[in-house]
N, C-alpha and C. Protein backbone atom coordinates (compact mmCIF):
# COMPACT_ATOMS: atom_id res chain seq x y z
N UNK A 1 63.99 111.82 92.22
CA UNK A 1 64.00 110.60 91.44
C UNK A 1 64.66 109.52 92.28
N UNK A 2 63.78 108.09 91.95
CA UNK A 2 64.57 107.50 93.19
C UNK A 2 65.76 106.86 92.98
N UNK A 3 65.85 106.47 91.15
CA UNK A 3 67.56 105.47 91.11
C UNK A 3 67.78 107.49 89.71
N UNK A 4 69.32 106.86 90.15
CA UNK A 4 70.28 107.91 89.57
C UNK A 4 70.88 106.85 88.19
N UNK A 5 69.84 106.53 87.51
CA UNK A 5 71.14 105.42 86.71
C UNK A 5 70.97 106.29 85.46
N UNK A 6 71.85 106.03 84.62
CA UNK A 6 71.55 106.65 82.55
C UNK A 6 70.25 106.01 82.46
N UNK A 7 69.97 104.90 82.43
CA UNK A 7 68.47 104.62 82.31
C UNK A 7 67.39 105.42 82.25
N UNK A 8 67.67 105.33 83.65
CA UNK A 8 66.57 106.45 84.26
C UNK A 8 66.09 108.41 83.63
N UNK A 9 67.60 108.71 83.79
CA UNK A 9 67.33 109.76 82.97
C UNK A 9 67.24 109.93 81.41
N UNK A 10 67.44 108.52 80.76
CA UNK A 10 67.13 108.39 79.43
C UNK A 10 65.90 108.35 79.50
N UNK A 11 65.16 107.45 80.51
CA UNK A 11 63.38 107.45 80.37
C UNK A 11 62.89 108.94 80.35
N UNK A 12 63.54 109.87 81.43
CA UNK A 12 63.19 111.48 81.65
C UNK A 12 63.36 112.13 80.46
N UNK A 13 63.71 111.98 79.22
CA UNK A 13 64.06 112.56 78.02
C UNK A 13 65.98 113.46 77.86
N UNK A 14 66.58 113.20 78.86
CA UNK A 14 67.82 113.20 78.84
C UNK A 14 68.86 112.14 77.94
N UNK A 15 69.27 113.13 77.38
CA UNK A 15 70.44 111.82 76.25
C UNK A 15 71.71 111.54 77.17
N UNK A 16 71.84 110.15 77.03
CA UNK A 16 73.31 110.07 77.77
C UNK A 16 74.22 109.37 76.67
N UNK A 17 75.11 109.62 76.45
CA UNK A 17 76.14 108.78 75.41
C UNK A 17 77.55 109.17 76.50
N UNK A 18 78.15 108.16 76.06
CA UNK A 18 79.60 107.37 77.05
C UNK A 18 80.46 108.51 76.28
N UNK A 19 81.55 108.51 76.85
CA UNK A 19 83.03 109.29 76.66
C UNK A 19 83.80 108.40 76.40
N UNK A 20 84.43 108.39 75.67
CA UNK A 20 85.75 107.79 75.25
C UNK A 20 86.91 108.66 75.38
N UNK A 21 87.64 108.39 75.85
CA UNK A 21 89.14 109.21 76.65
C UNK A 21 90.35 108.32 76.20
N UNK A 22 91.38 108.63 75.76
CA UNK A 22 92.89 108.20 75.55
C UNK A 22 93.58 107.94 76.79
N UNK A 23 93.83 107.55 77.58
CA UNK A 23 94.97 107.26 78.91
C UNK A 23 96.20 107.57 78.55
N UNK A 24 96.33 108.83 78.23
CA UNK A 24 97.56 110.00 78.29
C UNK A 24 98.42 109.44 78.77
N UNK A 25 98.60 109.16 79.93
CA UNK A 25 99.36 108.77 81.03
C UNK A 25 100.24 107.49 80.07
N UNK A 26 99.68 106.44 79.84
CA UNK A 26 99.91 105.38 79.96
C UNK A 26 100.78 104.95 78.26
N UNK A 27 100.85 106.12 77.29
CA UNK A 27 101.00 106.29 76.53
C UNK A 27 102.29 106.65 75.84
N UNK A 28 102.86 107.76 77.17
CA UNK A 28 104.16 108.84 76.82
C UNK A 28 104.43 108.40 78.25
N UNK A 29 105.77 108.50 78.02
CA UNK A 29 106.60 108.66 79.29
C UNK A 29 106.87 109.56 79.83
N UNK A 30 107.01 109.61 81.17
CA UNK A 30 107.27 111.25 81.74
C UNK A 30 109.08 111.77 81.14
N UNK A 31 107.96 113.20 81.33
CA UNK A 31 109.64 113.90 80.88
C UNK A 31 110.95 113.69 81.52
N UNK A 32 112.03 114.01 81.87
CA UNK A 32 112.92 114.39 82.70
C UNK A 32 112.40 114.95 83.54
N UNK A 33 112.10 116.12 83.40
CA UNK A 33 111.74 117.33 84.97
C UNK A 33 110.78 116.84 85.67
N UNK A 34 109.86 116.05 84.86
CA UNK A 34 108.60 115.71 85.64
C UNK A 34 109.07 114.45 86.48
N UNK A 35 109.76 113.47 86.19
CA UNK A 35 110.30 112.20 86.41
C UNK A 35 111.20 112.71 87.50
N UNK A 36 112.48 113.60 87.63
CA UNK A 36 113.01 114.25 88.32
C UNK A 36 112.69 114.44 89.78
N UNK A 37 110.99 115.73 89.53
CA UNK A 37 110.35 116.23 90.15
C UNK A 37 109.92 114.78 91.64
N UNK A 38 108.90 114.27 90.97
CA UNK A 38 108.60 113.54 91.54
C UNK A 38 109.43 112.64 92.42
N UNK A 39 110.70 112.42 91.53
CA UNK A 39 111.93 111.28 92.29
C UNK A 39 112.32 111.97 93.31
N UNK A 40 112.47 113.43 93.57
CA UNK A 40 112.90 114.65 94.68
C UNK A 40 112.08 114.69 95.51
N UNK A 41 110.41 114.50 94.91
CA UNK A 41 109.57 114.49 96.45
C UNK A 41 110.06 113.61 96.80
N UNK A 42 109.75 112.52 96.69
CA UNK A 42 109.59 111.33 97.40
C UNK A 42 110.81 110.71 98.13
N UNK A 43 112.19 111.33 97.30
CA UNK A 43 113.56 111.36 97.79
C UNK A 43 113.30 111.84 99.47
N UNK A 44 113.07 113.05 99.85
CA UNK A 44 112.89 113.89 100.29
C UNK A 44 111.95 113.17 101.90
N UNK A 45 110.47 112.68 101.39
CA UNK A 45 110.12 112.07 102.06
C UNK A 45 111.07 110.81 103.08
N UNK A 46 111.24 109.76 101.92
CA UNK A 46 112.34 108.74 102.51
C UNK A 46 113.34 108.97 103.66
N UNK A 47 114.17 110.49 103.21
CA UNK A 47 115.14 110.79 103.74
C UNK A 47 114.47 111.20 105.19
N UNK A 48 113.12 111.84 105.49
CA UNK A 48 112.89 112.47 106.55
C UNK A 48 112.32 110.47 107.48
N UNK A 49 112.03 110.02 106.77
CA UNK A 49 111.57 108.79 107.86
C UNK A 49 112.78 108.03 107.73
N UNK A 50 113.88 108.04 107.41
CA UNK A 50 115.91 107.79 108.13
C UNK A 50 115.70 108.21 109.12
N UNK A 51 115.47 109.73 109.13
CA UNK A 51 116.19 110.92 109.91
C UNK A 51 114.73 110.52 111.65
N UNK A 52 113.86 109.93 111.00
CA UNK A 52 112.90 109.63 112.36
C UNK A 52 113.32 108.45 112.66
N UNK A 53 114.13 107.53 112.24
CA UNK A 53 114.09 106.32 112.45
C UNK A 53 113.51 105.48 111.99
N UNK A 54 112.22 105.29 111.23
CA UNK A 54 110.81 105.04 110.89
C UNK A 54 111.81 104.01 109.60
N UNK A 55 112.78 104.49 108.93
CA UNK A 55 113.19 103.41 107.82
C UNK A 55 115.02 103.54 108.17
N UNK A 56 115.19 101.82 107.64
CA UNK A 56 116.83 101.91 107.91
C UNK A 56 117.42 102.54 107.01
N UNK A 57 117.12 102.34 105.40
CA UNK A 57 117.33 103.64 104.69
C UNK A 57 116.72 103.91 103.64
N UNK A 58 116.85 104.70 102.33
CA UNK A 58 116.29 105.45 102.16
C UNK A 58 116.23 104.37 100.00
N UNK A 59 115.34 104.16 99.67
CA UNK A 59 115.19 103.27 98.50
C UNK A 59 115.70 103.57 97.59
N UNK A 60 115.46 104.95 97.94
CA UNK A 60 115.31 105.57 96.28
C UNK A 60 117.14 106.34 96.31
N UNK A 61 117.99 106.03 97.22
CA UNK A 61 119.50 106.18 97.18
C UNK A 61 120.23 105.58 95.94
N UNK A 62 119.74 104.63 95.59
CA UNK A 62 120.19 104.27 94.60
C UNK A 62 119.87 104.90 92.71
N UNK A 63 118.77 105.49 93.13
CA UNK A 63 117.94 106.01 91.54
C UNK A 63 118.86 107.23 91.37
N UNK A 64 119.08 107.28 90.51
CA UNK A 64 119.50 108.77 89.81
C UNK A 64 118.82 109.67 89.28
N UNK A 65 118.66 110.78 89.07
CA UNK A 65 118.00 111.90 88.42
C UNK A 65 118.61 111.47 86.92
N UNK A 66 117.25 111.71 85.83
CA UNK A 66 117.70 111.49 84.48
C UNK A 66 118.05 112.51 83.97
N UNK A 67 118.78 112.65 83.08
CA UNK A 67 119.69 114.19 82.46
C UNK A 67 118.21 114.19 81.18
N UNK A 68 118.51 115.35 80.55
CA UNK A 68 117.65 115.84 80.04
C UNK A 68 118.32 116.08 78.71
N UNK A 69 119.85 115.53 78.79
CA UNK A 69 120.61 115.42 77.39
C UNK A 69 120.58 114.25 77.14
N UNK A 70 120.89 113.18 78.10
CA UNK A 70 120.06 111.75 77.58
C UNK A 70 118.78 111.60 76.94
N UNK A 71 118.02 112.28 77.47
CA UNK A 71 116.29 112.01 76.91
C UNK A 71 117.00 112.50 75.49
N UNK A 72 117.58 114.03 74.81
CA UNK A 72 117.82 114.19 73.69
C UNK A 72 118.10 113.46 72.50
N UNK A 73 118.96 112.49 73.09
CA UNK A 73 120.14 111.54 72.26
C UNK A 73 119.02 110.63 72.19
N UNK A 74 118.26 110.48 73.21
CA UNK A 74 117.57 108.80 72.72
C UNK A 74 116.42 108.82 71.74
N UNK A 75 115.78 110.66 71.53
CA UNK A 75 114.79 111.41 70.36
C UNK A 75 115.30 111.18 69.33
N UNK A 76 117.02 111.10 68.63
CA UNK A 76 117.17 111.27 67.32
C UNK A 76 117.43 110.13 66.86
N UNK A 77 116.14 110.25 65.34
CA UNK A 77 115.87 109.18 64.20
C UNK A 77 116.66 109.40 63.29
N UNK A 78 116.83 108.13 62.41
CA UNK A 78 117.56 108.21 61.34
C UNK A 78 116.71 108.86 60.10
N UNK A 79 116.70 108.80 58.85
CA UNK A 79 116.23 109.54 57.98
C UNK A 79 115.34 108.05 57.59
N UNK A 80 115.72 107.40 57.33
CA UNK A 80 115.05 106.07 57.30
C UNK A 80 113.65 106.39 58.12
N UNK A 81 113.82 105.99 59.71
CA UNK A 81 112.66 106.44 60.41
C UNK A 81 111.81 107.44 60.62
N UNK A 82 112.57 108.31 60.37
CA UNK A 82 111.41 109.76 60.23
C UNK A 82 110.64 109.82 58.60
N UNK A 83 111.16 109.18 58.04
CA UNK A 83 110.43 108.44 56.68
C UNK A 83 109.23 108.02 56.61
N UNK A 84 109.58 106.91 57.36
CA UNK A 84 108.51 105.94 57.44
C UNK A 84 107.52 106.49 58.05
């Protein structure tokens, strides 16, 4: 077939209908561990282009790892809000 479009295979007797998807991502915030995780690669990276010279230092020196008893404290609603 010479074009690849939905068209086309709609003319061939193929049904095409679209997907609709939620952007997960963009929705929830990352966890602790996952937020963590990631801040450690990239920690990690930084630190090795110091150690080449490649950077004067390292960005992410300043970020902290988030506790995972903070995330707790900032989950609890009042009775009011879990109400509603």
């Amino acid at each position: 077939m010479a074009g690849h479009t939905p068209r086309a295979w709609t003319l061939l007797g193929w049904i095409i209908a679209r997907r609709k998807t939620r952007p997960c991502a963009l929705i929830s915030p990352a966890a602790a561990q996952a937020r963590n995780t990631y801040r450690d690669i990239f920690a990690a990276v930084f630190d090795y282009g110091v150690r080449e010279g490649l950077l004067t230092h390292s960005p992410l020196a300043e970020v902290n790892r988030k506790s995972k008893e903070l995330e707790r404290h900032e989950r609890i609603t009042t009775s009011e809000q879990y109400m509603a």
